[in-house]
C-alpha atoms as a PDB file:
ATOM      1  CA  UNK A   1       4.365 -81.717 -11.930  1.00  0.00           C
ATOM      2  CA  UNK A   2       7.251 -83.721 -10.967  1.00  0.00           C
ATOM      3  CA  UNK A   3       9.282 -82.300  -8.328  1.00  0.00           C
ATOM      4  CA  UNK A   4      12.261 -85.197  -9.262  1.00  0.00           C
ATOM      5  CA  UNK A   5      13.914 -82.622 -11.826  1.00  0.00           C
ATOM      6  CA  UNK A   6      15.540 -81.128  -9.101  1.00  0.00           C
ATOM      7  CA  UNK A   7      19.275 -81.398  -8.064  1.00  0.00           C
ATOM      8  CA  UNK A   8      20.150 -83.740  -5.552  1.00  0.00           C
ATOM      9  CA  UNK A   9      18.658 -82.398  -1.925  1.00  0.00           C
ATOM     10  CA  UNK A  10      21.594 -83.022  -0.738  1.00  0.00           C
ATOM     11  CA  UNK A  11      22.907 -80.264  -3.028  1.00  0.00           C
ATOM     12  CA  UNK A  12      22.805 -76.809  -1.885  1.00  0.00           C
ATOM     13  CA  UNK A  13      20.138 -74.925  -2.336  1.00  0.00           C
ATOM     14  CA  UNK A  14      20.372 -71.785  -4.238  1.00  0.00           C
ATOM     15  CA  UNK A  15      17.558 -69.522  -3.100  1.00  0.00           C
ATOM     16  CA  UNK A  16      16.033 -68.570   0.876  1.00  0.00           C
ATOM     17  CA  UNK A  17      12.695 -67.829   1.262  1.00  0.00           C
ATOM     18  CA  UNK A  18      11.875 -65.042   3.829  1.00  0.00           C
ATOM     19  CA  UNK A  19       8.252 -63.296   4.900  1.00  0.00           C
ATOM     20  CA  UNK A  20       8.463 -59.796   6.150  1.00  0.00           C
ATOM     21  CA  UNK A  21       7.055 -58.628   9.085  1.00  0.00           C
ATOM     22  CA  UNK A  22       6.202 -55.319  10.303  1.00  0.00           C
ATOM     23  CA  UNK A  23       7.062 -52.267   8.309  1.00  0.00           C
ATOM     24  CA  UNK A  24       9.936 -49.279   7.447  1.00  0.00           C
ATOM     25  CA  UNK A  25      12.381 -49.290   9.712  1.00  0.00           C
ATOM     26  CA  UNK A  26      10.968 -52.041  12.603  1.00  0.00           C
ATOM     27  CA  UNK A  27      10.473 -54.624   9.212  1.00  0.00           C
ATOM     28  CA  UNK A  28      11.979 -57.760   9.885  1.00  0.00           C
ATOM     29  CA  UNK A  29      12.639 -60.802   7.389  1.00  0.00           C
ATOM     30  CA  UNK A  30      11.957 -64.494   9.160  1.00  0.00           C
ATOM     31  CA  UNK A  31      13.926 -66.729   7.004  1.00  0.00           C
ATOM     32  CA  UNK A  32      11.470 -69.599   6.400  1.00  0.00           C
ATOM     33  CA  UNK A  33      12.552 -71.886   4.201  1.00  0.00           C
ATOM     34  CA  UNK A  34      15.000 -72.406   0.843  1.00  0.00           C
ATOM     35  CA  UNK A  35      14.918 -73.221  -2.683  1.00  0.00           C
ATOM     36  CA  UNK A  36      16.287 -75.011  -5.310  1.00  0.00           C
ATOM     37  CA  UNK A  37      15.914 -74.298  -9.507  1.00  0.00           C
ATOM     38  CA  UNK A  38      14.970 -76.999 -11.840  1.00  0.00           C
ATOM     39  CA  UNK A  39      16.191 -77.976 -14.933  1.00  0.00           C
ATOM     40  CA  UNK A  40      13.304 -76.940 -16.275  1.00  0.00           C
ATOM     41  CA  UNK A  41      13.371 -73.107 -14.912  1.00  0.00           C
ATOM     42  CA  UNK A  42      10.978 -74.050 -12.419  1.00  0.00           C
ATOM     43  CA  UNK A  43      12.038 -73.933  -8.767  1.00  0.00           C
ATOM     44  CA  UNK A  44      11.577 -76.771  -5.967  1.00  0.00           C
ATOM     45  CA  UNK A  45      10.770 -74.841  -2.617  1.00  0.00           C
ATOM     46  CA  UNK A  46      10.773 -76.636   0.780  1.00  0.00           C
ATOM     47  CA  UNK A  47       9.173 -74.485   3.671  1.00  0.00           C
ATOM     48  CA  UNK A  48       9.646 -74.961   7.511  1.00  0.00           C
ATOM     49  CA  UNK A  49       6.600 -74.984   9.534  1.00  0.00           C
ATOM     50  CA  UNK A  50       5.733 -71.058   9.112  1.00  0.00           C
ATOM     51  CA  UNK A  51       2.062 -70.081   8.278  1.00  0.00           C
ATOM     52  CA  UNK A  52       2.186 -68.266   4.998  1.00  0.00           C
ATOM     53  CA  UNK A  53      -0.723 -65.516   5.209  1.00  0.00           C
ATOM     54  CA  UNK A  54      -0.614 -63.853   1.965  1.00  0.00           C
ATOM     55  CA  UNK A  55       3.235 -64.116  -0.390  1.00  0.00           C
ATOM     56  CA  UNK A  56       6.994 -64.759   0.756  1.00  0.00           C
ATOM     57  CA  UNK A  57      10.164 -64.092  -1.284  1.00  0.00           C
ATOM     58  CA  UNK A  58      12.774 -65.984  -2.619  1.00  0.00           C
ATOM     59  CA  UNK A  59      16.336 -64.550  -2.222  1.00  0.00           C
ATOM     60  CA  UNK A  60      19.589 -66.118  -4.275  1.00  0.00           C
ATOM     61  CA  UNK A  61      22.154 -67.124  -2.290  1.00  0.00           C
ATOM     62  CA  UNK A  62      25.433 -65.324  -3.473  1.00  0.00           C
ATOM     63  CA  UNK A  63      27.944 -66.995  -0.833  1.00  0.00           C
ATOM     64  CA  UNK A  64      28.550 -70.421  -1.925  1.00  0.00           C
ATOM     65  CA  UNK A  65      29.856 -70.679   1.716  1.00  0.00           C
ATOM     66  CA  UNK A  66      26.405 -70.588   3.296  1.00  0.00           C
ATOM     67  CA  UNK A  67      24.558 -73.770   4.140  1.00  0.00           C
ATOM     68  CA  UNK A  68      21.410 -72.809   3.208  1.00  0.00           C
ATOM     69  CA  UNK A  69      19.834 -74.149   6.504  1.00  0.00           C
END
């Protein structure tokens, strides 16, 4: 797979990727990396040093305002 089809990294990225911990109420989401969508409807997801156990979830960014770090 080549990962070049992306945008630009230095693009914004258009998804977040969080875990949840804990559950109901006391559930938290840890924000632990972000995404970006190729042009080929595949997605190019960079993670930040966070164990993943079992799955994680990618959120779209709505606010163009937001960083995305």
């Amino acid at each position: 797979m080549n990962t070049k089809t992306t945008a630009s990294e230095s693009k914004k990225p258009g998804f977040v990727a969080k875990v949840r911990k804990g559950s109901g109420e006391n559930a938290v989401y840890e924000r632990i990396g972000v995404a970006w969508k190729n042009t080929d409807g595949s997605f190019y997801i960079k993670l930040a040093g966070t164990q993943i156990v079992s799955d994680f979830m990618l959120y779209e960014i709505e606010s163009t305002d937001q960083s995305g770090e």
